[in-house]
C-alpha atoms as a PDB file:
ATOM      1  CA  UNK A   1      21.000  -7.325  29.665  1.00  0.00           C
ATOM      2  CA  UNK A   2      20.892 -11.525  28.466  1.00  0.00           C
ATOM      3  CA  UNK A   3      22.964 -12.213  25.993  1.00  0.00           C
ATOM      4  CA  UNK A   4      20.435 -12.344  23.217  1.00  0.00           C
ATOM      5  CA  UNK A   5      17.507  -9.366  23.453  1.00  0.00           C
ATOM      6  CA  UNK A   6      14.142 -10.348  23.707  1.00  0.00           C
ATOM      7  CA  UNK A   7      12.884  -7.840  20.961  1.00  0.00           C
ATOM      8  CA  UNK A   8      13.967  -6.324  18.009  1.00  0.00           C
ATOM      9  CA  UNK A   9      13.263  -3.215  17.032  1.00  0.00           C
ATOM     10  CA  UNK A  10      13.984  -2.288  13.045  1.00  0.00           C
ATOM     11  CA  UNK A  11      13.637   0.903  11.916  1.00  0.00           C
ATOM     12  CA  UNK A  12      14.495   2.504   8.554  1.00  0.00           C
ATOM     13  CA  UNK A  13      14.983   6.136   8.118  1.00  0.00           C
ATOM     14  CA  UNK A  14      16.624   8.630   5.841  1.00  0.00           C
ATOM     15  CA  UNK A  15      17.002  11.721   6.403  1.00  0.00           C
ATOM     16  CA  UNK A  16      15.349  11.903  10.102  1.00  0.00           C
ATOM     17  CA  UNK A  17      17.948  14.137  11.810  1.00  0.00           C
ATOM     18  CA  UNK A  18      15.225  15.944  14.147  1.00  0.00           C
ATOM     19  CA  UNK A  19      13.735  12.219  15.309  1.00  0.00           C
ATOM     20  CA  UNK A  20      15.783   9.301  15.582  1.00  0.00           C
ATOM     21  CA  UNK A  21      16.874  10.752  18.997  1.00  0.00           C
ATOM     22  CA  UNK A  22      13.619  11.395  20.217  1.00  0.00           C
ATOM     23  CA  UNK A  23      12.487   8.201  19.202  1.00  0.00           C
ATOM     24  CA  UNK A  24      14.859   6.088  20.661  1.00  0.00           C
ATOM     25  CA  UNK A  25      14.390   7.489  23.761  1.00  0.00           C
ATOM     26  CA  UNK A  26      10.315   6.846  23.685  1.00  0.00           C
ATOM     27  CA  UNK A  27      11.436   3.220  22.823  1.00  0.00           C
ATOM     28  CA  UNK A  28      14.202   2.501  25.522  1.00  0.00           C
ATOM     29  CA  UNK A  29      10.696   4.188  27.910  1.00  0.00           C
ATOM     30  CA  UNK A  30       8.101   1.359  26.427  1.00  0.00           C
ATOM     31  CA  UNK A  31      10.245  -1.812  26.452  1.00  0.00           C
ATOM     32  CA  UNK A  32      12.708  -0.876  29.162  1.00  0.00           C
ATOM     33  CA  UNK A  33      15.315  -3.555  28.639  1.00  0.00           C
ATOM     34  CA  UNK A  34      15.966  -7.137  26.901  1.00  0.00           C
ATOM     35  CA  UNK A  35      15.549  -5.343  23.967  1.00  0.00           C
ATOM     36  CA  UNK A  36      17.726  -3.439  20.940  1.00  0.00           C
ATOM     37  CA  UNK A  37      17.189  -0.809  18.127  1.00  0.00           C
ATOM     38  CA  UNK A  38      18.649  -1.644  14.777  1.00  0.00           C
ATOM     39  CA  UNK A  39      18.736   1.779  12.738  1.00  0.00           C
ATOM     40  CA  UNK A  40      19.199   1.220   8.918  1.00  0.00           C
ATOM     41  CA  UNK A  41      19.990   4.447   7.197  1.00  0.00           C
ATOM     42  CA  UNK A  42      19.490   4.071   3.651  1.00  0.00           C
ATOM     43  CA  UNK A  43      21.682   6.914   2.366  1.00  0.00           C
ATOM     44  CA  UNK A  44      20.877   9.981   4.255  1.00  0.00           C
ATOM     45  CA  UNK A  45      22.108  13.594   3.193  1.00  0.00           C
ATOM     46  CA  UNK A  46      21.514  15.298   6.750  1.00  0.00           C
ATOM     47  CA  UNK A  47      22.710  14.497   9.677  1.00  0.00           C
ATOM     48  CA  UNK A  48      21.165  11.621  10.396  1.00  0.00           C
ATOM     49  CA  UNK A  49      24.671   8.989  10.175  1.00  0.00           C
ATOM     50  CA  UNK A  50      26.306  11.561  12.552  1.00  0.00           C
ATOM     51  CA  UNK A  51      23.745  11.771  15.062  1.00  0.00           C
ATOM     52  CA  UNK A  52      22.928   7.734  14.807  1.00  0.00           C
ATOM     53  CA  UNK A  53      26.893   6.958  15.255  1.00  0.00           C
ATOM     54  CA  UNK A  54      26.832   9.067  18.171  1.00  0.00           C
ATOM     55  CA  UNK A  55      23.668   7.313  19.614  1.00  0.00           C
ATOM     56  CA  UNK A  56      25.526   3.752  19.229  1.00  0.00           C
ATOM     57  CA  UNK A  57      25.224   1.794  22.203  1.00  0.00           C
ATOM     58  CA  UNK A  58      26.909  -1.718  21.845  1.00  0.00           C
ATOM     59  CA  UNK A  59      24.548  -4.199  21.946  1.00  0.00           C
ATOM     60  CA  UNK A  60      21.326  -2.048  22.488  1.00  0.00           C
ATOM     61  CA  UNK A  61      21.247   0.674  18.997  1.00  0.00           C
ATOM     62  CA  UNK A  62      22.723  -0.963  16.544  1.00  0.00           C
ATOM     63  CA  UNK A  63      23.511   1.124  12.986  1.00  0.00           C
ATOM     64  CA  UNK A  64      23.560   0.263   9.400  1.00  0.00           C
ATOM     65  CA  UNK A  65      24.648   2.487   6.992  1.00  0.00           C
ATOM     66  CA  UNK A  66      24.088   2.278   3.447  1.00  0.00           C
ATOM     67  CA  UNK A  67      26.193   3.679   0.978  1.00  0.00           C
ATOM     68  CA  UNK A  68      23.542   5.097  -1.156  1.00  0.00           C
ATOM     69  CA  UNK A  69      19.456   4.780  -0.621  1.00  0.00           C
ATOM     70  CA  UNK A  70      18.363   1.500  -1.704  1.00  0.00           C
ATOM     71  CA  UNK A  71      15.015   1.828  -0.874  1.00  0.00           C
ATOM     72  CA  UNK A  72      12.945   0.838   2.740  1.00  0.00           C
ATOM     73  CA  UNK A  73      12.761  -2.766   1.072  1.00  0.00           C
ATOM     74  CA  UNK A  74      16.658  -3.194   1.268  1.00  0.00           C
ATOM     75  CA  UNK A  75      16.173  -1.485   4.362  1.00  0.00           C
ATOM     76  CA  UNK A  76      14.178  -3.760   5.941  1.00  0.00           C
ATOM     77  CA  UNK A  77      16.054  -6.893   4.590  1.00  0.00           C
ATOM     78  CA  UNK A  78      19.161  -5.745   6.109  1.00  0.00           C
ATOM     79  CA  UNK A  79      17.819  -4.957   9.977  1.00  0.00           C
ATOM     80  CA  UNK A  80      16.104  -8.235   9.823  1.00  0.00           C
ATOM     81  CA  UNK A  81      19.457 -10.035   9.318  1.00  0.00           C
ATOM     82  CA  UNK A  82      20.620  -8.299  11.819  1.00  0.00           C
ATOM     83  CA  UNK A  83      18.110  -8.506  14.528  1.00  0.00           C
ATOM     84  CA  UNK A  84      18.588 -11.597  17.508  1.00  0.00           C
ATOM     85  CA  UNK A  85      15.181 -11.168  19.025  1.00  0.00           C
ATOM     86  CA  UNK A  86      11.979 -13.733  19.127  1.00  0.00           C
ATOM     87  CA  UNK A  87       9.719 -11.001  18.394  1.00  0.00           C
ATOM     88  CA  UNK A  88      10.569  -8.310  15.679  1.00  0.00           C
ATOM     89  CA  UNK A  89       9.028  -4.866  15.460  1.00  0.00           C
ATOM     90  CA  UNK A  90       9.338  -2.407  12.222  1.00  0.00           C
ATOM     91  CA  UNK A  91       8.087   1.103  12.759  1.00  0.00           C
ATOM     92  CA  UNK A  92       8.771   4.058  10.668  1.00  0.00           C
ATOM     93  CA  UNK A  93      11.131   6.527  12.124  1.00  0.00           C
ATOM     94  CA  UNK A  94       9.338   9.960  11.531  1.00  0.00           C
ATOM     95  CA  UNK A  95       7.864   9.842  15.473  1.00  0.00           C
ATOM     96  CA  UNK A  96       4.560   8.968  13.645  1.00  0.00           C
ATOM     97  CA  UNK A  97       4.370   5.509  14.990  1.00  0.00           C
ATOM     98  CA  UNK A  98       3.438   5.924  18.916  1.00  0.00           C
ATOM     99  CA  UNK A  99       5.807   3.369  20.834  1.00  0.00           C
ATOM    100  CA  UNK A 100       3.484   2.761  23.439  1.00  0.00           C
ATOM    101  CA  UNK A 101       1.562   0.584  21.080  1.00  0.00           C
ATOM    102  CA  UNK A 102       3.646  -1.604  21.359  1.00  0.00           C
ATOM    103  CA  UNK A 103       2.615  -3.596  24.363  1.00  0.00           C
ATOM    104  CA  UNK A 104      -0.545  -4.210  22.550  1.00  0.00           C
ATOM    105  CA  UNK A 105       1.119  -6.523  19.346  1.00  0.00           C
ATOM    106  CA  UNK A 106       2.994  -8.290  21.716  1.00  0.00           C
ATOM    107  CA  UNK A 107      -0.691  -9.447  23.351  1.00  0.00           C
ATOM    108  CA  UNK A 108      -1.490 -10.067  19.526  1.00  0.00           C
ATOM    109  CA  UNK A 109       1.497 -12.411  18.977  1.00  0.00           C
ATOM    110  CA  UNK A 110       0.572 -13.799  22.443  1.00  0.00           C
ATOM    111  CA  UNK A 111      -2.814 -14.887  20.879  1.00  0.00           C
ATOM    112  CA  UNK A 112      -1.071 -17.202  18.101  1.00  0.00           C
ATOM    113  CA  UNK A 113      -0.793 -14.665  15.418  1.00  0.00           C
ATOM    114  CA  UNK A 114       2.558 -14.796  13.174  1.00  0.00           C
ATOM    115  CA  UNK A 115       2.745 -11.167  12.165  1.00  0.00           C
ATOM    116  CA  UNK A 116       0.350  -8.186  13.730  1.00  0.00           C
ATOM    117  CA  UNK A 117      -0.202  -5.142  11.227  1.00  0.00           C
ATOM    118  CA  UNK A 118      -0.839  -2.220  12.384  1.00  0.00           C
ATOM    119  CA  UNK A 119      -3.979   0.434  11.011  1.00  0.00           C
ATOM    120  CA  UNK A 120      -4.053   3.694  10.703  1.00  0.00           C
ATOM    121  CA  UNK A 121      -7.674   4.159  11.198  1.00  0.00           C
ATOM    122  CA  UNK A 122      -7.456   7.966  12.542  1.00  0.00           C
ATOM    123  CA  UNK A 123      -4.264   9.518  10.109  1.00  0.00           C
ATOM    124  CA  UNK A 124      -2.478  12.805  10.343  1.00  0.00           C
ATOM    125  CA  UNK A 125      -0.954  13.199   6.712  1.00  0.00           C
ATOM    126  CA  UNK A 126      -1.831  15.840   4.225  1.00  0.00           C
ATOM    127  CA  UNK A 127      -4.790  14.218   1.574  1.00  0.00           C
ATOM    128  CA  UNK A 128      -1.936  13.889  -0.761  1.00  0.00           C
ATOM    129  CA  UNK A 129      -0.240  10.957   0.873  1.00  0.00           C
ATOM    130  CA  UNK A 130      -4.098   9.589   2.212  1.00  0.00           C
ATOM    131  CA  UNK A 131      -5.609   9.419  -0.794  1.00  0.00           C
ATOM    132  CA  UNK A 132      -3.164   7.711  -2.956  1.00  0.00           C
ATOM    133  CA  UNK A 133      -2.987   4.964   0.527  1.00  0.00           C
ATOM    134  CA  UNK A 134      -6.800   4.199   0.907  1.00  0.00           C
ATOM    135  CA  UNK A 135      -6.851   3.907  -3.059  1.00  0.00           C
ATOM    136  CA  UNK A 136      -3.534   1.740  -3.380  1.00  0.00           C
ATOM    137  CA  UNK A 137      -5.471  -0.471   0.257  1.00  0.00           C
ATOM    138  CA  UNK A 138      -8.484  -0.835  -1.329  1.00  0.00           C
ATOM    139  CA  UNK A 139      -7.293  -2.581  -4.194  1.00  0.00           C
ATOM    140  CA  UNK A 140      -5.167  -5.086  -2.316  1.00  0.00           C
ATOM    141  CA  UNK A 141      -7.869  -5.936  -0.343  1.00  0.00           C
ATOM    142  CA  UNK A 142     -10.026  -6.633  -3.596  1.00  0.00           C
ATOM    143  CA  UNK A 143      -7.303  -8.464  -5.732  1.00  0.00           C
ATOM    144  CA  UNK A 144      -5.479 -10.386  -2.526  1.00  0.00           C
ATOM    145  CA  UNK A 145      -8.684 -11.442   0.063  1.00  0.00           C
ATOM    146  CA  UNK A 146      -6.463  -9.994   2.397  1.00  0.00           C
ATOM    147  CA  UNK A 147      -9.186  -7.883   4.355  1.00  0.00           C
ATOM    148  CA  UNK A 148      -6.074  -5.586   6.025  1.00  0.00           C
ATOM    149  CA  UNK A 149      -7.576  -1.705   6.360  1.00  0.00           C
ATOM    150  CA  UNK A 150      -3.708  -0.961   6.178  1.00  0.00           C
ATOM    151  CA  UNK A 151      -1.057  -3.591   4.947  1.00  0.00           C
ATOM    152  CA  UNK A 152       1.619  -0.604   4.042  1.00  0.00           C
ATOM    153  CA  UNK A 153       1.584   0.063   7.348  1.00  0.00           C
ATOM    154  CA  UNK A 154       4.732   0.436   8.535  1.00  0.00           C
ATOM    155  CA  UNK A 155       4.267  -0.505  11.951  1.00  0.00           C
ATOM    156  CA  UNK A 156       4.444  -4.617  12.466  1.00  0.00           C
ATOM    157  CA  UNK A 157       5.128  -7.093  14.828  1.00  0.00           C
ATOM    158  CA  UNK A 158       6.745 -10.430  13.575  1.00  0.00           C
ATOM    159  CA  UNK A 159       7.756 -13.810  15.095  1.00  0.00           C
ATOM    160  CA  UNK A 160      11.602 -13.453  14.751  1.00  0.00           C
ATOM    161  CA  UNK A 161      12.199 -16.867  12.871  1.00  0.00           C
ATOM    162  CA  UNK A 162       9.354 -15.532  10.214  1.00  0.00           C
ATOM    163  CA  UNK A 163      11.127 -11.892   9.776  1.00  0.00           C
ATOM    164  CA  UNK A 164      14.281 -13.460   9.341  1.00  0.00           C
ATOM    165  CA  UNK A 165      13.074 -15.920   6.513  1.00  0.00           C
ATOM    166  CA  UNK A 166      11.777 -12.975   4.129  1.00  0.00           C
ATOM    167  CA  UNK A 167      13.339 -12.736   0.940  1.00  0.00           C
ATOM    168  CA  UNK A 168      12.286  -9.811  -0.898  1.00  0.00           C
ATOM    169  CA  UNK A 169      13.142  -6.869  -3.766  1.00  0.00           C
ATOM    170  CA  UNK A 170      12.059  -3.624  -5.184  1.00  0.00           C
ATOM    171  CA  UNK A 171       9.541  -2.905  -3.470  1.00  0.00           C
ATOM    172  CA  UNK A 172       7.847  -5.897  -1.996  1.00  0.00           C
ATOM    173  CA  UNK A 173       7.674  -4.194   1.894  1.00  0.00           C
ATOM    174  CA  UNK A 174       4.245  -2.567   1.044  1.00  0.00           C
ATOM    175  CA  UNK A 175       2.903  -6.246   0.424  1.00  0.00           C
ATOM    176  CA  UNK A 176       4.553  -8.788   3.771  1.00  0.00           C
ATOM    177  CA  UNK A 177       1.425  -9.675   4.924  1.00  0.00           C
ATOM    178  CA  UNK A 178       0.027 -10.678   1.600  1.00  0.00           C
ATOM    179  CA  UNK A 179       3.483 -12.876   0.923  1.00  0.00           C
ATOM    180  CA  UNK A 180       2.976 -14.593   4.304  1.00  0.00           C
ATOM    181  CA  UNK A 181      -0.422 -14.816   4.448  1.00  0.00           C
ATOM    182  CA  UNK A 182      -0.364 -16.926   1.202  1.00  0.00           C
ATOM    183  CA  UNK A 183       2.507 -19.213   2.791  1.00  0.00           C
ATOM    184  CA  UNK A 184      -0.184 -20.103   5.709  1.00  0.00           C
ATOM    185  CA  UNK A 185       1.200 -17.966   8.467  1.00  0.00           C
ATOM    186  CA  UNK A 186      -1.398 -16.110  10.328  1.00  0.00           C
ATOM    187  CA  UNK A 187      -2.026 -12.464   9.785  1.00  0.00           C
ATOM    188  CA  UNK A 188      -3.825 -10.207  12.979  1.00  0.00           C
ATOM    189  CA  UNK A 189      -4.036  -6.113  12.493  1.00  0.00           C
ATOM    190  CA  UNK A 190      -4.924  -4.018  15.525  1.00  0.00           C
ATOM    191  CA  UNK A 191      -5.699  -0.135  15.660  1.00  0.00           C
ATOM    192  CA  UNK A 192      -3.043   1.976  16.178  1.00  0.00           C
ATOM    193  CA  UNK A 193      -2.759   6.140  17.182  1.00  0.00           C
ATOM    194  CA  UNK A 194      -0.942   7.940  14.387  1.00  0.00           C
ATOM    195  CA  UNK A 195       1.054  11.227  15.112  1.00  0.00           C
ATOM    196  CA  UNK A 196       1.338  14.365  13.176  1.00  0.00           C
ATOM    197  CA  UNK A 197       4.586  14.530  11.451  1.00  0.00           C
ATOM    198  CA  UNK A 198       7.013  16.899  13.319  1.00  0.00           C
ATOM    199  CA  UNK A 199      10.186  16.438  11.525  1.00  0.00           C
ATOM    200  CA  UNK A 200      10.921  15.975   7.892  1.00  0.00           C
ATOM    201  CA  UNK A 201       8.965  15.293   5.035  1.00  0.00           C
ATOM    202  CA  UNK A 202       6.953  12.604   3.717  1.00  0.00           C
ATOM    203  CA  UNK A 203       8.563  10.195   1.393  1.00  0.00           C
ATOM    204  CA  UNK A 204       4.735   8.620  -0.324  1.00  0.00           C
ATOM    205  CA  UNK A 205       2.405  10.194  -2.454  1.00  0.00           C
ATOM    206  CA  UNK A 206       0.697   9.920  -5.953  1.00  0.00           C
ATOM    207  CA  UNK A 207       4.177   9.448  -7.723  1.00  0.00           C
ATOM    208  CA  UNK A 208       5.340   6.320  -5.970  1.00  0.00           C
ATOM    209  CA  UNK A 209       1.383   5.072  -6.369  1.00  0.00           C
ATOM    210  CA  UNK A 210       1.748   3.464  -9.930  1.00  0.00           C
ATOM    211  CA  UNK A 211       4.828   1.599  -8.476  1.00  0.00           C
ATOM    212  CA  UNK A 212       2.469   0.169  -6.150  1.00  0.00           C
ATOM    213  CA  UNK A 213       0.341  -1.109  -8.553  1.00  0.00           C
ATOM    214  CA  UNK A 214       2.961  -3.173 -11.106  1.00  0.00           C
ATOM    215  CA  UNK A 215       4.437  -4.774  -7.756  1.00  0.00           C
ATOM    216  CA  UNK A 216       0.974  -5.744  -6.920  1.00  0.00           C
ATOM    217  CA  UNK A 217       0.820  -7.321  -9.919  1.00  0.00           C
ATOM    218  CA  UNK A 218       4.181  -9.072  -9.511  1.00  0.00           C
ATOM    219  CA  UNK A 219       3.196 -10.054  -5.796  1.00  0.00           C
ATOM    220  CA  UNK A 220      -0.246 -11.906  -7.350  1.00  0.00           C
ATOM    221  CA  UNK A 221       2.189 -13.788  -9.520  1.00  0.00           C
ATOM    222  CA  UNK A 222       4.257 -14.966  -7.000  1.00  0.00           C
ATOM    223  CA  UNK A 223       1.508 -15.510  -3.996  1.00  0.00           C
ATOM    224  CA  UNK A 224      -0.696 -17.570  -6.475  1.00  0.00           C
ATOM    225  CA  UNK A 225       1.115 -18.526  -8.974  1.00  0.00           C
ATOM    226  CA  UNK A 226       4.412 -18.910  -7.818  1.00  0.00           C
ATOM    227  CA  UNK A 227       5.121 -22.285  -9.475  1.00  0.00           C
ATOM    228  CA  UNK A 228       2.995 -21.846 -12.286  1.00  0.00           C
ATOM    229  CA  UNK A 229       4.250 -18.535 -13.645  1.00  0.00           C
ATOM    230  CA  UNK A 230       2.749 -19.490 -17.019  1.00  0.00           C
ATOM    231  CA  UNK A 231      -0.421 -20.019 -16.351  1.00  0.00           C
ATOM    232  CA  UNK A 232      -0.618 -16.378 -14.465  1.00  0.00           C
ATOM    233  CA  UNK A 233       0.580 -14.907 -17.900  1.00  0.00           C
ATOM    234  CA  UNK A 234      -2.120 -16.934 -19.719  1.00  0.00           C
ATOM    235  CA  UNK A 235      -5.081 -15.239 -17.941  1.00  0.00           C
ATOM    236  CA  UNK A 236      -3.865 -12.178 -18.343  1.00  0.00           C
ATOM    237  CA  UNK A 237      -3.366 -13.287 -22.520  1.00  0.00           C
ATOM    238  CA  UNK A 238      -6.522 -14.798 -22.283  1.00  0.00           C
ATOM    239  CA  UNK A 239      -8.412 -11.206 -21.348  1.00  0.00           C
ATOM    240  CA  UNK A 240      -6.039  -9.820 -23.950  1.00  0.00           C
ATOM    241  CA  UNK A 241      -7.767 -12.072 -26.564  1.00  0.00           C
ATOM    242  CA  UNK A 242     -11.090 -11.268 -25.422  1.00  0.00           C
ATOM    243  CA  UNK A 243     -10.939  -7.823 -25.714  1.00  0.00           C
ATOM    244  CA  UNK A 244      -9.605  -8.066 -29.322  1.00  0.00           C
ATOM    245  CA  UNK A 245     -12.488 -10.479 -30.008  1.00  0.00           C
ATOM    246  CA  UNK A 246     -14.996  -7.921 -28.121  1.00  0.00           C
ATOM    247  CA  UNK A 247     -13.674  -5.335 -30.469  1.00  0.00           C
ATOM    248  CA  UNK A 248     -14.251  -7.012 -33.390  1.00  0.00           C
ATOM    249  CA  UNK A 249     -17.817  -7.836 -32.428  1.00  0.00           C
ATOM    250  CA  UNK A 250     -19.100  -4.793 -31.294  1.00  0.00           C
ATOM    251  CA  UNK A 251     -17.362  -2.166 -33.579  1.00  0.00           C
ATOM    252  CA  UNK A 252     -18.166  -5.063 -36.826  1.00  0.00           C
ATOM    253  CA  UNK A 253     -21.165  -3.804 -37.694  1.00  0.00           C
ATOM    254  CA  UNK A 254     -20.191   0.258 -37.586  1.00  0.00           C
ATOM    255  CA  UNK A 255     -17.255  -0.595 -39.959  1.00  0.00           C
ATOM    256  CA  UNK A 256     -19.627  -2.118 -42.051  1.00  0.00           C
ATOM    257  CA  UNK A 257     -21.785   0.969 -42.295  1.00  0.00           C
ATOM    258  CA  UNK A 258     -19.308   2.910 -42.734  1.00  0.00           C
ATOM    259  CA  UNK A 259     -19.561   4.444 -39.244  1.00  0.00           C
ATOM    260  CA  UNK A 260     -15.873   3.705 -37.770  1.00  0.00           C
ATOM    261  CA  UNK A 261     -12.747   2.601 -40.162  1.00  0.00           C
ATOM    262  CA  UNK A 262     -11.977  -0.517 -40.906  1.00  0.00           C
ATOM    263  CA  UNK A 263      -8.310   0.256 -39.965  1.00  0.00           C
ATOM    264  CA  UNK A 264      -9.140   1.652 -36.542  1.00  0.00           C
ATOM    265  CA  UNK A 265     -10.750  -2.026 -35.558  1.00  0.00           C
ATOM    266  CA  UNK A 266      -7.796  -3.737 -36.839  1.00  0.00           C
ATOM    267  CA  UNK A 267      -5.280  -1.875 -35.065  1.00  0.00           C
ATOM    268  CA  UNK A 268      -7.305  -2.180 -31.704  1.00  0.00           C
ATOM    269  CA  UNK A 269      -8.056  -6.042 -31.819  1.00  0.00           C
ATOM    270  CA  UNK A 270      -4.742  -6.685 -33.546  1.00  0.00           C
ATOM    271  CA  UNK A 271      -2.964  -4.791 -30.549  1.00  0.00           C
ATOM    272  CA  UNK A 272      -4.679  -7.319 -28.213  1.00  0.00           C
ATOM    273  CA  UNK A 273      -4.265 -10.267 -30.282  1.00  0.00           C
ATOM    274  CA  UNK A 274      -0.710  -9.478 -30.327  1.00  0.00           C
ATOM    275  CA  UNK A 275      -0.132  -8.549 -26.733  1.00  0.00           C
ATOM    276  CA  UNK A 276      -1.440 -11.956 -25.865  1.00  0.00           C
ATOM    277  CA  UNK A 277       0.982 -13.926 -27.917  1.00  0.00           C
ATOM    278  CA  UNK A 278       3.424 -11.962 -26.047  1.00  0.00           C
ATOM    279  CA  UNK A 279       2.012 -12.344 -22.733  1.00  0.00           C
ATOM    280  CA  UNK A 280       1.874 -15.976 -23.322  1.00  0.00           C
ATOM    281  CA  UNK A 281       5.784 -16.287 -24.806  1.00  0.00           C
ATOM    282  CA  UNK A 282       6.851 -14.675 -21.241  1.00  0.00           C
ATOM    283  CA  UNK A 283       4.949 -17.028 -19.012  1.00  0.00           C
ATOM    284  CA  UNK A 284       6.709 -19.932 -20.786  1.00  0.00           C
ATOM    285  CA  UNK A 285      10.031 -18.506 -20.327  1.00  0.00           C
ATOM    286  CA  UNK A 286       9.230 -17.451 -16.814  1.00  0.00           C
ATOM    287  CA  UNK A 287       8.560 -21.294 -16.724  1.00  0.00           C
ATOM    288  CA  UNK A 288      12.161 -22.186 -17.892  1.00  0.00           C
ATOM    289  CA  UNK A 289      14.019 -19.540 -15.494  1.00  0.00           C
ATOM    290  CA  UNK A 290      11.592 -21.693 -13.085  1.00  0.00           C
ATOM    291  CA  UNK A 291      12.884 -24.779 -14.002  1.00  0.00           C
ATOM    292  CA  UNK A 292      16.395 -24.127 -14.057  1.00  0.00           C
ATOM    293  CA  UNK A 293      16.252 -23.039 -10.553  1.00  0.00           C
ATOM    294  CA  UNK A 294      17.411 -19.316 -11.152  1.00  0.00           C
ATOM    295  CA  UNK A 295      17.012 -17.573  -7.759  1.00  0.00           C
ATOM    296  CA  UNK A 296      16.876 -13.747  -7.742  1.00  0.00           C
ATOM    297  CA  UNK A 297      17.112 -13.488  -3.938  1.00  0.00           C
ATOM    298  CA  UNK A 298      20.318 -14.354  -3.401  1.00  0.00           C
ATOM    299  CA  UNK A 299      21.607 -11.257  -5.284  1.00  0.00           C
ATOM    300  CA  UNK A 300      22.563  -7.950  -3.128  1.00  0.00           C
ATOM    301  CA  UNK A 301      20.521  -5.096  -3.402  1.00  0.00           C
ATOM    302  CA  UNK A 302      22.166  -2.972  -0.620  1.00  0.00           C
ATOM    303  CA  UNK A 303      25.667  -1.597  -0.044  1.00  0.00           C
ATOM    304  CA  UNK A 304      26.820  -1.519   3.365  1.00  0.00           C
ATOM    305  CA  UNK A 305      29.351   1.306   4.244  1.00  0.00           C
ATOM    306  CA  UNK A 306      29.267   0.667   8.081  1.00  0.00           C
ATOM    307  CA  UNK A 307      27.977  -1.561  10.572  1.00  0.00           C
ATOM    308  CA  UNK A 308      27.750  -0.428  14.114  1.00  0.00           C
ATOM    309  CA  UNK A 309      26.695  -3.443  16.405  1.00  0.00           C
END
């Protein structure tokens, strides 16, 4: 094997004591060599650390441990410090993700493109973890342009310089191609076979939907209006103000028949009046943290408790 692999292969998992074995050894099949496996626990219960720490291989699978889970964000943000290789792959670790794709995003990175997202056209999950997905998609494709069928996908091809630069939080994986995209990089997607599950259960559903949708919000902020952070607040005021001003307009003439209360129209437009004031107040001191150069992404969010290179 060269010195430095060719490709990286990053792949979070917690809790994925019947598959991480399996999986490595459909990988080590597909690429065959120049490459290595990074395997970033993020606070497993199982057996998972035992079985990864037996799988080490100097060089070619590679282990992070966390001390507790911080989340496939953190996850993510630790492999790809890790990883050496020109091209990066990310691919969950549930044996859902069919290896022998991957021949097909390296063509795709081939053709120019910076990062290749996979699509789950044909899925094998339960409707509970579907649904929530082609609801949470849709939306990102309406409020982003981004015309991905699946940008959670969690099976990606990157340009290794590009994976390597990405500084993110919370829970900003679900939204990489809309961060990049915005910084001009060009985004490809390709359609890829999903697996039933086999092993383990599945970590998304309904619950972790809402999440989604305030770290959409955040990721409009900072994809169009990262050094403007005010005036993103003062559209959002600005609709506030409306609808208190709608309120008064429409309901106006019930309260003066007597047909709704008085104090039932005040509350409501006074609520949005309000509520824009304060939306306004926090895009001018998002403008000050702005100007004063305060950086949240130099901060840890992950604890490593082992390192197995």
């Amino acid at each position: 094997m060269p010195e430095l692999p060719r490709i990286s292969v990053v792949i979070p998992v917690r809790n994925e004591q019947g598959s991480v074995e399996e999986l490595a050894r459909q990988l080590d099949h597909v690429l065959v060599r120049w490459y290595e496996i990074i395997f970033v626990d993020d606070g497993s219960t199982d057996d998972t650390a035992k079985k990864l720490t037996a799988m080490h291989e100097p060089g070619r699978i590679r282990v992070i441990r966390f001390r507790a889970p911080f989340g496939k964000t953190a996850a993510l943000m630790a492999g790809f410090a890790a990883t050496r290789g020109e091209i990066v792959l990310t691919l969950d670790g549930d044996l859902q993700d069919d290896p022998r794709e991957i021949p097909r995003f390296q063509d795709r990175l081939a053709a120019g493109f910076d990062l290749v997202n996979g699509w789950k056209k044909t899925r094998h999950d339960p409707i509970n973890k579907v649904l929530p997905s082609r609801i949470f998609n849709y939306f990102v494709r309406q409020t982003t342009g981004l015309k991905l069928h699946d940008i959670n996908c969690g099976f990606k091809a990157y340009r290794g310089d590009l994976a390597r630069s990405l500084r993110l939080y919370g829970e900003m994986h679900r939204f990489i191609p809309a961060i990049v995209a915005s910084q001009g990089y060009r985004i490809g997607e390709i359609e890829v076979a999903h697996r039933p599950r086999r092993h383990g259960e599945s970590k998304y559903g309904f619950p972790r939907l809402f999440k989604g949708f305030v770290d959409l919000g955040t990721v409009l902020l900072l994809t169009r209006f990262e050094d403007r952070p005010a005036h993103g607040f003062g559209f959002a005021a600005l609709g506030m103000f409306v609808l208190g001003l709608f309120s008064v307009l429409l309901l106006g003439p019930a309260v003066a028949f007597d047909r709704v209360p008085f104090a039932m129209v005040a509350v409501m437009s006074g609520a949005c009046w309000v509520g824009s004031v304060i939306l306004l107040a926090a895009g001018w001191v998002a403008e000050i943290v702005l100007a004063n150069g305060s950086q949240a992404d130099n901060l840890p969010y992950y604890s490593i408790s082992e390192h197995l290179d």
